[in-house]
N, C-alpha and C. Protein backbone atom coordinates (compact mmCIF):
# COMPACT_ATOMS: atom_id res chain seq x y z
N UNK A 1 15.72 -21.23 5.21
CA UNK A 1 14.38 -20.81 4.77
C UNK A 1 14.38 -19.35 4.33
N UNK A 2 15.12 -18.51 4.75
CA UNK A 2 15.05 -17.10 4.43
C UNK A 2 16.26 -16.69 3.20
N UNK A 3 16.79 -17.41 3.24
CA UNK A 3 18.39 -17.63 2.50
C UNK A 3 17.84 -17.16 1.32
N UNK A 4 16.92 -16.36 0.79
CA UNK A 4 16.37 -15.75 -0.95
C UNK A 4 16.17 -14.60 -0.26
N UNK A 5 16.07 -14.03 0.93
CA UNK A 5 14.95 -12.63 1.69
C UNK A 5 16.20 -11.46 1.14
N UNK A 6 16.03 -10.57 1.37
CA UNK A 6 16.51 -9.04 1.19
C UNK A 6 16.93 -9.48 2.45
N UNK A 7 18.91 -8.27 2.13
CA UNK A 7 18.76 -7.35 3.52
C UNK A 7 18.15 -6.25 4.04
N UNK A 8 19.18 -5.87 5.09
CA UNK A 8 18.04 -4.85 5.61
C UNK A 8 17.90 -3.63 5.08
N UNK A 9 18.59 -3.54 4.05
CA UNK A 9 19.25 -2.38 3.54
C UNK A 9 18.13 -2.37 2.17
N UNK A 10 17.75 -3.15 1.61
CA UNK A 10 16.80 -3.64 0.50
C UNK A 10 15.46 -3.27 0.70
N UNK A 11 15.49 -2.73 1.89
CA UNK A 11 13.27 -2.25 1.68
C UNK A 11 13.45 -1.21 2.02
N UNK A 12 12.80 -0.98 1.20
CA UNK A 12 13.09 0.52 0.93
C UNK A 12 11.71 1.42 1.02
N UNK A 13 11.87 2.64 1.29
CA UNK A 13 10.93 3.35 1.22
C UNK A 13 10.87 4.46 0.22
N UNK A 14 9.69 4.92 0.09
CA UNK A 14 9.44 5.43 -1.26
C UNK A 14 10.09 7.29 -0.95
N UNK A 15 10.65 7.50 -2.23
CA UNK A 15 11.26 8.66 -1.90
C UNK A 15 10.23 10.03 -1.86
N UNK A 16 8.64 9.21 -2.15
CA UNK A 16 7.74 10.17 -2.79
C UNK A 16 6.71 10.23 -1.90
N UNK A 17 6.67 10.17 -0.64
CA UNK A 17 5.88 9.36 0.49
C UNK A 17 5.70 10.91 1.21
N UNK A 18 4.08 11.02 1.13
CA UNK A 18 3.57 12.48 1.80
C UNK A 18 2.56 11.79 3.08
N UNK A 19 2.85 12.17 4.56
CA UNK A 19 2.36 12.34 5.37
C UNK A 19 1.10 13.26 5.82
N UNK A 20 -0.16 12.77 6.23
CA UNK A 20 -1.82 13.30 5.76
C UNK A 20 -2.08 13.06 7.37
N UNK A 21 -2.36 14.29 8.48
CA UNK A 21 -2.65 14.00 9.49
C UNK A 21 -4.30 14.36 9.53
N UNK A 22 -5.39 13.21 10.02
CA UNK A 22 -6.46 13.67 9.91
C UNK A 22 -7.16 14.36 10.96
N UNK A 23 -7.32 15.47 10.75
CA UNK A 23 -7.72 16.23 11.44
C UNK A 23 -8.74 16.26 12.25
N UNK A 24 -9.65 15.22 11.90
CA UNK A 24 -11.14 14.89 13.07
C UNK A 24 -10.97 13.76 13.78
N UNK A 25 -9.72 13.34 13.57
CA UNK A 25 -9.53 12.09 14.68
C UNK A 25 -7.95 12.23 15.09
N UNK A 26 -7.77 12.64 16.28
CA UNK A 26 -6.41 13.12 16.90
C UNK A 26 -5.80 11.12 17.19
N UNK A 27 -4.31 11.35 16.76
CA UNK A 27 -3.85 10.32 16.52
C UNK A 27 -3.91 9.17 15.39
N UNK A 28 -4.50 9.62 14.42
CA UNK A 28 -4.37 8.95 13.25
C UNK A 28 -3.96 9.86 11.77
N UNK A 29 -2.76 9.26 11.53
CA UNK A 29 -2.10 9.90 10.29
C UNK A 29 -1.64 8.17 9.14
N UNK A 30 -1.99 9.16 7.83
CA UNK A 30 -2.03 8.46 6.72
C UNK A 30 -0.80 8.53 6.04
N UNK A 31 -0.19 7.60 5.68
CA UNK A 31 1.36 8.13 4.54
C UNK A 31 1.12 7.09 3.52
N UNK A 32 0.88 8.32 2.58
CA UNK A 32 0.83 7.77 0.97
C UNK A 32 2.07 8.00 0.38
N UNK A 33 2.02 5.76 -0.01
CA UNK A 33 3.25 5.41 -0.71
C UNK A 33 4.55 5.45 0.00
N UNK A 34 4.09 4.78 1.24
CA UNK A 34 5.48 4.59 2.09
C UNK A 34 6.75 3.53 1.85
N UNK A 35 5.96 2.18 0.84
CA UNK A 35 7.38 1.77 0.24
C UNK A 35 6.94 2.08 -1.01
N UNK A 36 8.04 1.94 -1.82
CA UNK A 36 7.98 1.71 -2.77
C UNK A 36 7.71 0.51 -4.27
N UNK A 37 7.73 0.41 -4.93
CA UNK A 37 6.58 -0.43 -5.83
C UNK A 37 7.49 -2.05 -5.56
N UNK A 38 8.71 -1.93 -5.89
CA UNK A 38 10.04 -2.79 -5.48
C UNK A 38 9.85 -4.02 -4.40
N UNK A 39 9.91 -2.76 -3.20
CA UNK A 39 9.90 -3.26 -1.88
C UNK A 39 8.13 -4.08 -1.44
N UNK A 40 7.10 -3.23 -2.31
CA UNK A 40 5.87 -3.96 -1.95
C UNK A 40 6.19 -5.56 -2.73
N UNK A 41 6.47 -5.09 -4.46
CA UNK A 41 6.04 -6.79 -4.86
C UNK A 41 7.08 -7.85 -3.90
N UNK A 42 8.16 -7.26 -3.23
CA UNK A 42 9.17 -8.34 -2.80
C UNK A 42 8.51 -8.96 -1.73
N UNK A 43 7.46 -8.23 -0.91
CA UNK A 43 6.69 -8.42 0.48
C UNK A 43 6.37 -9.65 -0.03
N UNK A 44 4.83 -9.50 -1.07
CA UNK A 44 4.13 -10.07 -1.19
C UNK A 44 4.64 -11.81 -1.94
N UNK A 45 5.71 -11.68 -2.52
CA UNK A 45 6.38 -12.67 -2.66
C UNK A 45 6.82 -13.79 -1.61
N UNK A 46 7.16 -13.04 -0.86
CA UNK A 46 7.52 -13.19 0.59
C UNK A 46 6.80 -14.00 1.57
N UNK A 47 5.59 -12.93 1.57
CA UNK A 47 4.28 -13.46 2.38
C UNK A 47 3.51 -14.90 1.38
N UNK A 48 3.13 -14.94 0.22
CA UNK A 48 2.80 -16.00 -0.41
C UNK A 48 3.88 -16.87 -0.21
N UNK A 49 5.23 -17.04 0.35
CA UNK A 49 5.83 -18.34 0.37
C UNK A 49 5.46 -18.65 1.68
N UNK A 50 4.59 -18.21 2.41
CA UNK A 50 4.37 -18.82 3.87
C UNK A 50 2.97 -19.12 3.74
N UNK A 51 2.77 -20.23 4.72
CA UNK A 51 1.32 -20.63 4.95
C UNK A 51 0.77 -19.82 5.53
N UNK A 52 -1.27 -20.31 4.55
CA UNK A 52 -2.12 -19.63 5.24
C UNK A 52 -2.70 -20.25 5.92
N UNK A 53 -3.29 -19.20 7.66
CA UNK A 53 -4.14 -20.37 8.15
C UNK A 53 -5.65 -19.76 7.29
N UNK A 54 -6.65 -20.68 7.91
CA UNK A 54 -8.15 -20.25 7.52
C UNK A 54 -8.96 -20.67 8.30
N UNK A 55 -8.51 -20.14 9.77
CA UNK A 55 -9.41 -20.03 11.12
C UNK A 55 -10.66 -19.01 10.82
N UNK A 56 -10.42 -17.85 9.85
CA UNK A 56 -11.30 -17.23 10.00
C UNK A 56 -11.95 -17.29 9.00
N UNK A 57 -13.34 -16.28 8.10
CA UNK A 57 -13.72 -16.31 6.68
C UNK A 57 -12.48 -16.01 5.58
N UNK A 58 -11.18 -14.91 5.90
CA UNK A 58 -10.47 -15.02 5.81
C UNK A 58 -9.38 -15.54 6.04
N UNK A 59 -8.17 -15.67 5.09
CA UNK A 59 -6.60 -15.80 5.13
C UNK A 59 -5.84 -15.02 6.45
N UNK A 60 -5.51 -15.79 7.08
CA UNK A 60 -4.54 -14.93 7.57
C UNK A 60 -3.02 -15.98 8.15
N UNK A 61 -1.88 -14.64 8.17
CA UNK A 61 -0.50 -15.38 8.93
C UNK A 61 -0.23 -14.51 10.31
N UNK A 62 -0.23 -15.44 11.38
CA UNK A 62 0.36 -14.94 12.78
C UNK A 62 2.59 -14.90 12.45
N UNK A 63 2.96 -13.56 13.06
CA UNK A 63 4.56 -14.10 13.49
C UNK A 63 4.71 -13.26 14.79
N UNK A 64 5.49 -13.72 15.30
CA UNK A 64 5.81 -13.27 16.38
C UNK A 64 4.70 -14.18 17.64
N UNK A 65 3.68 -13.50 17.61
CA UNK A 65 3.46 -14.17 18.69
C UNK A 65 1.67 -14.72 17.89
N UNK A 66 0.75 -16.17 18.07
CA UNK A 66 -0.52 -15.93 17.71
C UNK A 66 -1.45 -14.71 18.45
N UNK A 67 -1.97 -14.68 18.30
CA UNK A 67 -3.48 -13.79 18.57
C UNK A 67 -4.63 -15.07 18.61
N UNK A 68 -5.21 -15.10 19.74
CA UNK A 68 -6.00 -15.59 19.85
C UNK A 68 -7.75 -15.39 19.51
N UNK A 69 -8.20 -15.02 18.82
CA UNK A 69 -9.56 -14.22 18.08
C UNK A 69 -10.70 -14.74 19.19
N UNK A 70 -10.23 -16.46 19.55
CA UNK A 70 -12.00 -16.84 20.69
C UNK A 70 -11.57 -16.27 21.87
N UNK A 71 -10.37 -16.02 22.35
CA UNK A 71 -10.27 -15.18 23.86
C UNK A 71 -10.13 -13.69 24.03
N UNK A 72 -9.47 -13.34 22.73
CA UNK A 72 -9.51 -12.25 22.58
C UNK A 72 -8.00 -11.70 22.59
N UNK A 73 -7.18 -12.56 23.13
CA UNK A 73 -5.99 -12.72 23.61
C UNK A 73 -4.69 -13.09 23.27
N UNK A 74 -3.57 -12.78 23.90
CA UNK A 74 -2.32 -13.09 23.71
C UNK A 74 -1.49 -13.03 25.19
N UNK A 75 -0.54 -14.28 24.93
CA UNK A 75 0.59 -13.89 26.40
C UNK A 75 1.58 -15.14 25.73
N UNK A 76 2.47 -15.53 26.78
CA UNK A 76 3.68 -15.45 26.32
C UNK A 76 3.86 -16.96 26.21
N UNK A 77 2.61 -17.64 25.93
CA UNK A 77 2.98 -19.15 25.73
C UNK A 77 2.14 -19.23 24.08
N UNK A 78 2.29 -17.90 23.74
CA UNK A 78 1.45 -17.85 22.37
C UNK A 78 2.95 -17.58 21.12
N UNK A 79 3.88 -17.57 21.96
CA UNK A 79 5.04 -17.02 20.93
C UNK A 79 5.30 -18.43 19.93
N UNK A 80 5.77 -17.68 19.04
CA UNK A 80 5.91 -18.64 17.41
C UNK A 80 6.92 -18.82 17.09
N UNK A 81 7.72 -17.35 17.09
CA UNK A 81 9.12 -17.36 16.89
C UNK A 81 9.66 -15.97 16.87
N UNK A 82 10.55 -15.28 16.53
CA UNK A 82 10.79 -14.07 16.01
C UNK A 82 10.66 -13.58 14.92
N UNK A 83 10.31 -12.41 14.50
CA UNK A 83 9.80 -12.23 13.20
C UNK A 83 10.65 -12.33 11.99
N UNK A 84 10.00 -12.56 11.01
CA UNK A 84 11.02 -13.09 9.68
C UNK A 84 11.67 -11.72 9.47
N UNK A 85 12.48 -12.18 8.30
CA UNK A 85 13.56 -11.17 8.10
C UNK A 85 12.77 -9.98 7.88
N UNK A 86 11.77 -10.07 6.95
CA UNK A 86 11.38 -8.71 6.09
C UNK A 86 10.69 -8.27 7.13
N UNK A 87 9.71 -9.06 8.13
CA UNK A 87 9.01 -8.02 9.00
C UNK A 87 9.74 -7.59 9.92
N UNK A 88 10.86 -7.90 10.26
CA UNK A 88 12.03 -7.12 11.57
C UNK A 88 12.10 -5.80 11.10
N UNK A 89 12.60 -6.27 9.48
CA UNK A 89 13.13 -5.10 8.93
C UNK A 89 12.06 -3.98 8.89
N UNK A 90 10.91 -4.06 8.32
CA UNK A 90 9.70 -3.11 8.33
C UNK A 90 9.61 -2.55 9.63
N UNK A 91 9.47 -3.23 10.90
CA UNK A 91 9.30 -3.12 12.40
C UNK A 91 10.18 -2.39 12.62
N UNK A 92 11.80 -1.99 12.34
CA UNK A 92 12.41 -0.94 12.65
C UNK A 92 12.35 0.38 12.10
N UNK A 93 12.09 0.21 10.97
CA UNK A 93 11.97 1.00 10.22
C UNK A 93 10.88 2.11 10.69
N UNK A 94 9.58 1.35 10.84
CA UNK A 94 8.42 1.91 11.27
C UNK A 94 8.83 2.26 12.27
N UNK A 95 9.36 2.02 13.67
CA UNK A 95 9.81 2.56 14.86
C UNK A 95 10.56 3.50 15.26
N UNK A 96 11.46 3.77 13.83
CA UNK A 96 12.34 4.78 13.60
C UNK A 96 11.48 6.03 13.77
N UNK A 97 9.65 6.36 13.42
CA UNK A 97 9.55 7.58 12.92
C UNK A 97 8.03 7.31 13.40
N UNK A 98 7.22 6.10 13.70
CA UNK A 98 6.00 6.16 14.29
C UNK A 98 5.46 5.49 15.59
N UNK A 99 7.11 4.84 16.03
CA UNK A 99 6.12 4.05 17.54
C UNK A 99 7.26 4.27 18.52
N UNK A 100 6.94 4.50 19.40
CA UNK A 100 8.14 4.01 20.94
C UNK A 100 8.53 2.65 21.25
N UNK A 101 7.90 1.61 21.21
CA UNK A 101 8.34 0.39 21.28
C UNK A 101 8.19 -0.53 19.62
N UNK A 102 9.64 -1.37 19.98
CA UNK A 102 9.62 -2.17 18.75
C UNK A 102 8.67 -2.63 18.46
N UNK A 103 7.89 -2.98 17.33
CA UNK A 103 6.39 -4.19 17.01
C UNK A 103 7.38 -5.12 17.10
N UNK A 104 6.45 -6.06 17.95
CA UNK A 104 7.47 -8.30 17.94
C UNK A 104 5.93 -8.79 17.46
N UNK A 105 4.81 -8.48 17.46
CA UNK A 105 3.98 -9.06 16.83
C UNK A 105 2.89 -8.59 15.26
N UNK A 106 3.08 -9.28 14.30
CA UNK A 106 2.12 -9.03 13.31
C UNK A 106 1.12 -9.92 12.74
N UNK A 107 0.26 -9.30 12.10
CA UNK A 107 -0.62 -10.44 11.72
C UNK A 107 -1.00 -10.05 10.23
N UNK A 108 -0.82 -10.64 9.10
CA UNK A 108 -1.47 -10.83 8.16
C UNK A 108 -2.66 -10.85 7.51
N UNK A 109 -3.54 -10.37 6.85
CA UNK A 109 -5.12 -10.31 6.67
C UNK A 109 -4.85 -10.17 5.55
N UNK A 110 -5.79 -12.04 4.71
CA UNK A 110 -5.93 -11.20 3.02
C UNK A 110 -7.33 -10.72 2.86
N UNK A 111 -7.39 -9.84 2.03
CA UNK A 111 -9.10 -9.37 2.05
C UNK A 111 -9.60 -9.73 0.68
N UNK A 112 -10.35 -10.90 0.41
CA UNK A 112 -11.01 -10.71 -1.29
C UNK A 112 -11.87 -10.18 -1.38
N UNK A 113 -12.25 -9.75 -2.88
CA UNK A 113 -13.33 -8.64 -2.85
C UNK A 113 -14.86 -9.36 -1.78
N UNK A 114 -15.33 -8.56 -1.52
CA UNK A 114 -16.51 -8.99 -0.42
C UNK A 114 -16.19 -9.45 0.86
N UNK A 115 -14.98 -9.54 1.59
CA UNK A 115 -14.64 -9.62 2.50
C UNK A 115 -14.17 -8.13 3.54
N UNK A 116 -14.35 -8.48 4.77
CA UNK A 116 -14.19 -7.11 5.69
C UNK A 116 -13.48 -7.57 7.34
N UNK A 117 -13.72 -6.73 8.10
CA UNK A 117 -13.62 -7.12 9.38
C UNK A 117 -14.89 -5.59 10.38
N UNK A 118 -14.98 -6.70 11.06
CA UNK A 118 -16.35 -5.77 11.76
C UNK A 118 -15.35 -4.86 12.47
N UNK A 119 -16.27 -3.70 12.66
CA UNK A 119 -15.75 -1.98 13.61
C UNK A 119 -15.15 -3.04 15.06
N UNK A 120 -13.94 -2.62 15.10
CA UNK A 120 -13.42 -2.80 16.48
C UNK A 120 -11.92 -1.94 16.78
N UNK A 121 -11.72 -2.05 18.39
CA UNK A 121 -10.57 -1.76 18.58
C UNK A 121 -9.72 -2.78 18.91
N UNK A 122 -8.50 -2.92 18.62
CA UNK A 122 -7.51 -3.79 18.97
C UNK A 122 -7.19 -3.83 20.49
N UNK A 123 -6.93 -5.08 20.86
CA UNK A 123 -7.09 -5.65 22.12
C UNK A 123 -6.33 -4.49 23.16
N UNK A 124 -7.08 -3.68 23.73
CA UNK A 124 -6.27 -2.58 24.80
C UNK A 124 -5.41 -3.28 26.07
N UNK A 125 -5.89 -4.63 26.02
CA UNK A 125 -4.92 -5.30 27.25
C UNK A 125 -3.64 -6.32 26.49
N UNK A 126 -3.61 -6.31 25.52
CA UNK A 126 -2.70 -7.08 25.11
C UNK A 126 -1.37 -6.52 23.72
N UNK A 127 -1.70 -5.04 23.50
CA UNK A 127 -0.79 -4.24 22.54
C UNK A 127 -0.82 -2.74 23.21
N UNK A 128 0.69 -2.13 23.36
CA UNK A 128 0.64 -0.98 23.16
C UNK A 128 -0.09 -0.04 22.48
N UNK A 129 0.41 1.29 22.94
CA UNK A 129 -0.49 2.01 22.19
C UNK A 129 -0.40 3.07 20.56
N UNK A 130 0.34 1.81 20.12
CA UNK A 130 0.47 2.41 18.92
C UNK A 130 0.57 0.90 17.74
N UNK A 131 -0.98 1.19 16.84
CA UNK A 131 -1.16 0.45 16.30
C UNK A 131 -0.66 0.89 14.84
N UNK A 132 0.16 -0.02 13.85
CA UNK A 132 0.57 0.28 12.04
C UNK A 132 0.11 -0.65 11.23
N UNK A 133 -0.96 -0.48 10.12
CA UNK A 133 -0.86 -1.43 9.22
C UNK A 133 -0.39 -0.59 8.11
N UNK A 134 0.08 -1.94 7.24
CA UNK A 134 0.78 -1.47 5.75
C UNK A 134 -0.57 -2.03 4.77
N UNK A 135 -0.59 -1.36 3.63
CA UNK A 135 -1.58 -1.56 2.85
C UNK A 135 -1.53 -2.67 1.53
N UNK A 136 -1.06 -3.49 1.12
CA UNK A 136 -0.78 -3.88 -0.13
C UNK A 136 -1.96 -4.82 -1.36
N UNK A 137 -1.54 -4.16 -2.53
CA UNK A 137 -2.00 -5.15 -3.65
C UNK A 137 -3.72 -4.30 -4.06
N UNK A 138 -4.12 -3.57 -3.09
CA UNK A 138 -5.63 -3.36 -3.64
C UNK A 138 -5.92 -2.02 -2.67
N UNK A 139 -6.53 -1.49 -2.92
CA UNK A 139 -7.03 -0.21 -2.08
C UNK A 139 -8.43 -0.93 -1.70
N UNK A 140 -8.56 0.01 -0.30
CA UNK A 140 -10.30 -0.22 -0.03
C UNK A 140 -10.62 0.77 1.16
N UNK A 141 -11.61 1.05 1.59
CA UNK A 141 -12.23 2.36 2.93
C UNK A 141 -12.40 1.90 3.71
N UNK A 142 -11.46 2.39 4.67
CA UNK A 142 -11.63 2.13 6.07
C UNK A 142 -12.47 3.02 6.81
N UNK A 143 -13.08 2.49 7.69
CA UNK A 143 -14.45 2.96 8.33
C UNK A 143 -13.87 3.18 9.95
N UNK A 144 -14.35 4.35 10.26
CA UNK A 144 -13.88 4.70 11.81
C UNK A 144 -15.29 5.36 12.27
N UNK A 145 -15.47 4.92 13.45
CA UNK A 145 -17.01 5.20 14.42
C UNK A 145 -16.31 5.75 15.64
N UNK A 146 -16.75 6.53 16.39
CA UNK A 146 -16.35 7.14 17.45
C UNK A 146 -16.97 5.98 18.35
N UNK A 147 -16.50 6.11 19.57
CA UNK A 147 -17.06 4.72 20.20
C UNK A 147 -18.48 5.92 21.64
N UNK A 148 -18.13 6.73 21.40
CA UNK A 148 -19.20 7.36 22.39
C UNK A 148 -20.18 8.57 22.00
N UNK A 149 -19.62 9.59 21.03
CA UNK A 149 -20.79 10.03 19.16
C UNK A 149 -21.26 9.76 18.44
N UNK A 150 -20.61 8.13 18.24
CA UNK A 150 -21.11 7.80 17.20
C UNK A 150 -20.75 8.46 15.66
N UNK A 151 -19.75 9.44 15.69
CA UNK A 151 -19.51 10.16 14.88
C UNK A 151 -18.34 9.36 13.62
N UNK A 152 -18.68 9.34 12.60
CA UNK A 152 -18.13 8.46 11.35
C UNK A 152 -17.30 9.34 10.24
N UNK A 153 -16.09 8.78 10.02
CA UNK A 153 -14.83 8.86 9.14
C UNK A 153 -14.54 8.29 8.61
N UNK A 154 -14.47 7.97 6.80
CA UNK A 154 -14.17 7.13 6.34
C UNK A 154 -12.44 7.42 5.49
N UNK A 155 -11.89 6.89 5.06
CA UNK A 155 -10.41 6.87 5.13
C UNK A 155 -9.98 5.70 4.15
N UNK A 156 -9.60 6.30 2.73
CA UNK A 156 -9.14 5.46 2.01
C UNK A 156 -7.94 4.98 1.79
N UNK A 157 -7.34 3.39 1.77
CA UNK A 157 -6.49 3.05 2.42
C UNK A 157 -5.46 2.72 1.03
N UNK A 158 -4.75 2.85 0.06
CA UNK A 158 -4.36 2.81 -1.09
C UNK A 158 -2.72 1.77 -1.01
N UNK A 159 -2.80 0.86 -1.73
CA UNK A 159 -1.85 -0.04 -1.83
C UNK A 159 -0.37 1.17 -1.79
N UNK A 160 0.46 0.59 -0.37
CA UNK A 160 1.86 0.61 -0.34
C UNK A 160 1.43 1.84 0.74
N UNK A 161 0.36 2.10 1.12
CA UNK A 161 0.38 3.35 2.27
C UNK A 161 0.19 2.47 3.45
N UNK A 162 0.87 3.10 4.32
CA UNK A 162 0.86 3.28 5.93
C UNK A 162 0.00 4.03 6.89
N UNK A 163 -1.19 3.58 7.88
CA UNK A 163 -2.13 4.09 8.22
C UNK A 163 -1.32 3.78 10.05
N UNK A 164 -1.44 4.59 10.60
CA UNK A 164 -0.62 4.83 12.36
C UNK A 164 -2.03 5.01 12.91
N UNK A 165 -2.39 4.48 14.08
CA UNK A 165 -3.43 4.67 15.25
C UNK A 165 -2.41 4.75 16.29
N UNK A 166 -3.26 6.11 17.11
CA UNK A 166 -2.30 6.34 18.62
C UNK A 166 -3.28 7.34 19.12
N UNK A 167 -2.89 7.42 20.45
CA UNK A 167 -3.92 8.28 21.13
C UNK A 167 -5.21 8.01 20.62
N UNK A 168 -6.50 9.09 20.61
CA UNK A 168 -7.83 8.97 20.48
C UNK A 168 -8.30 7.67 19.35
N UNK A 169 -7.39 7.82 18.19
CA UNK A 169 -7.20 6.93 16.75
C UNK A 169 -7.58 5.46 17.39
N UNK A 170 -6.51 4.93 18.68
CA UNK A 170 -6.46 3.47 19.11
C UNK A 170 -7.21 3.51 20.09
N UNK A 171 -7.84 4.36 20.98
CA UNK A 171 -8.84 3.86 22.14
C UNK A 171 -9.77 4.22 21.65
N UNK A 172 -9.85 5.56 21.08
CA UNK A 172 -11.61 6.23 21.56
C UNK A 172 -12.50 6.03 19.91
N UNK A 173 -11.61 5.36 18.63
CA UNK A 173 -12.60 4.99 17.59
C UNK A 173 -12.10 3.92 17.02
N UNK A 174 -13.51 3.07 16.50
CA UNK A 174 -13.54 1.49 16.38
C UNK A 174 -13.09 1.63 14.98
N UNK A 175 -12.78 1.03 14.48
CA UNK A 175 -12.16 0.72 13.11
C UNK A 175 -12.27 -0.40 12.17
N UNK A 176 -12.81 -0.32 10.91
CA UNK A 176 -13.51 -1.46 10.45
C UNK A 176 -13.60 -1.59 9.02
N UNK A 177 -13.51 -2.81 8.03
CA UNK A 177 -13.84 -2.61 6.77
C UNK A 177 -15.16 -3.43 6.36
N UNK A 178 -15.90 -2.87 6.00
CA UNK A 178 -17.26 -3.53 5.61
C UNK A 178 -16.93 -4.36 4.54
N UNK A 179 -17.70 -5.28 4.22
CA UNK A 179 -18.02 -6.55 3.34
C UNK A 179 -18.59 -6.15 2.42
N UNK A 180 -18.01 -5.87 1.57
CA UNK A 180 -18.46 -5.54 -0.09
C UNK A 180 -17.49 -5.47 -1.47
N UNK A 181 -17.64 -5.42 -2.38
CA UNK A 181 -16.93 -5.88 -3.57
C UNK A 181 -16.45 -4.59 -4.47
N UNK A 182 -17.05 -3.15 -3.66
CA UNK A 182 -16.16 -1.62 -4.54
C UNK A 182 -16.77 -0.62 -3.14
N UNK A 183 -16.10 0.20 -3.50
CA UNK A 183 -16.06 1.46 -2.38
C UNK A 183 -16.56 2.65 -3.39
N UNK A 184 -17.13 3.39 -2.31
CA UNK A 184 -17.81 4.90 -3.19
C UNK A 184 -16.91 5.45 -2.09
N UNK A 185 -15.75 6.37 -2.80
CA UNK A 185 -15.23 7.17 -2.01
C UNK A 185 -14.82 8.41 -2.53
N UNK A 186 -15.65 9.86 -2.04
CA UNK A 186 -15.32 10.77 -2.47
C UNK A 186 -16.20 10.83 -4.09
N UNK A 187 -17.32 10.67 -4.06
CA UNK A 187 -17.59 10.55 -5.54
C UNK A 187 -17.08 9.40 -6.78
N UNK A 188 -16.52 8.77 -6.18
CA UNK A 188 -15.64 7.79 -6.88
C UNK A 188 -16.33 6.42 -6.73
N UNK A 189 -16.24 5.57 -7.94
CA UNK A 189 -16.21 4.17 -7.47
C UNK A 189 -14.81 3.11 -7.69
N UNK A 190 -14.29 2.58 -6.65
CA UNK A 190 -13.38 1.79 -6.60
C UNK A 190 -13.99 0.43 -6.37
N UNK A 191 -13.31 -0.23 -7.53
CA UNK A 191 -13.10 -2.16 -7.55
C UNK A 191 -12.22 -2.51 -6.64
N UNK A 192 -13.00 -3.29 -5.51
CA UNK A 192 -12.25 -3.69 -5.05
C UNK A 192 -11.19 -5.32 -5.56
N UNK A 193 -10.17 -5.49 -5.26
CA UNK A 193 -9.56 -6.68 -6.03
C UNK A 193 -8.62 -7.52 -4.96
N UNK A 194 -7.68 -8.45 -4.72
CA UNK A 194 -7.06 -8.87 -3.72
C UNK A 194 -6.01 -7.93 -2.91
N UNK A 195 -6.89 -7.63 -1.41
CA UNK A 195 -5.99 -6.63 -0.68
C UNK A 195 -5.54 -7.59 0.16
N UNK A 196 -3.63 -7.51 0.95
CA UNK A 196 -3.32 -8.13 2.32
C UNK A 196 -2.72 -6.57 3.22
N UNK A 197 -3.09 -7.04 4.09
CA UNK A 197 -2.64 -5.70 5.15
C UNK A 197 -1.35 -6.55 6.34
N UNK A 198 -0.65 -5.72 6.98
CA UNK A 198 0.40 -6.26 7.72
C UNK A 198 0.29 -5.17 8.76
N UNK A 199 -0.11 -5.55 9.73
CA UNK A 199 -0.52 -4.87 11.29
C UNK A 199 0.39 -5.19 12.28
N UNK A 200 1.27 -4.28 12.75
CA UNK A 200 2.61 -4.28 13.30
C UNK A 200 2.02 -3.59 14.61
N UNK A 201 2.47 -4.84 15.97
CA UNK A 201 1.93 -4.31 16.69
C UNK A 201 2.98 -4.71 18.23
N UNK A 202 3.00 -3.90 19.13
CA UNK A 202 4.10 -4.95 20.44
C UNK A 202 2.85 -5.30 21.32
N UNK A 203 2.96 -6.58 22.22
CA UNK A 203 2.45 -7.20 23.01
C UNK A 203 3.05 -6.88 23.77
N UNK A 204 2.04 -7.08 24.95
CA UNK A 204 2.01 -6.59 26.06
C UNK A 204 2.10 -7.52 27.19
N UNK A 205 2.78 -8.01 27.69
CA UNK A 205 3.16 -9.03 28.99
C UNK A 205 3.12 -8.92 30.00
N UNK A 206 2.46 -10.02 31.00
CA UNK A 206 2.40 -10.25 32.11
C UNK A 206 3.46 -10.35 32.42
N UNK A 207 4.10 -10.16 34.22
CA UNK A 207 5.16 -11.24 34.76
C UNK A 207 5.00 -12.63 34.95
């Protein structure tokens, strides 16, 4: 089944890739254009040869382990398999320079225009504390709420960039993309068009 995939040596990252630490939310940094144009279309090739489920309003693919969305949950009778070639490969890569523990779980999200996911934080009992998504195919604004100010950051997320939550970033603000079809960002209007994101994350186990 993988016998067409890249090695590991084949994803590549972009030689042009600038690191953006945001300054009103400690633990969240932006890297624009972390692979390169190559390594994104090969993803998405990749990811379209696998099934989608459509548990939710959206597309999405579980590897590594499911995520359970009605419990909220994950443990160790949720495992699927080990992750395919290309996401191992991404998962080290990323670990090399933004997490302490390997990601064994990701999840897939396609977003069509008018689609979102409500302000939340990722499950604090079931992933470490260092959350990565990769951006591909469409840009769109990500929305961050402080969970006890109330205080709001918005953060535009641009095909082939890498967005890191850690510290304050993954506990103390909710994170979210609203349901709509273009973004006003910065004076700007952006179309939105078909975005998938890839959220690299390690689970967290019971004995």
């Amino acid at each position: 089944m993988f016998s067409h995939q890249l090695s590991i040596f084949d994803i590549k990252l972009s030689d042009v890739s600038t690191e953006h630490y945001v300054s009103e939310i400690n633990g969240l940094v932006y890297i624009k254009d972390y692979i390169d144009q190559t390594t994104h279309n090969y993803l998405i090739s990749q990811i379209d040869s696998f099934p989608w489920l459509n548990d939710l309003a959206r597309r999405v693919q579980h590897y590594g382990y499911k995520y359970d969305y009605k419990s909220r949950g994950v443990d160790k009778s949720m495992y699927i398999a080990s992750l395919p070639i290309w996401a191992k490969e991404l998962a080290h890569k990323i670990r090399k320079k933004y997490t302490t523990d390997l990601p064994d779980q990701v999840i897939v999200n396609e977003y069509m225009p008018g689609q979102g996911i409500a302000n939340h934080i990722d499950c604090v009992n079931c992933f470490t504390d260092t959350i990565v998504s990769l951006s591909l195919c469409s840009s769109c604004v990500m929305d961050f709420v402080h969970i006890e100010t109330g205080a709001r950051k918005s953060l535009m997320l641009e095909p082939r960039s890498l967005v890191v939550l850690s510290g304050d970033a993954r506990y103390k603000w909710l994170h979210g993309i609203a349901k709509r079809k273009s973004d006003m960002y910065k004076g700007e209007k952006y179309i939105r068009k078909r975005r998938v994101s890839l959220t690299f994350r390690k689970v967290i186990l019971g004995d």
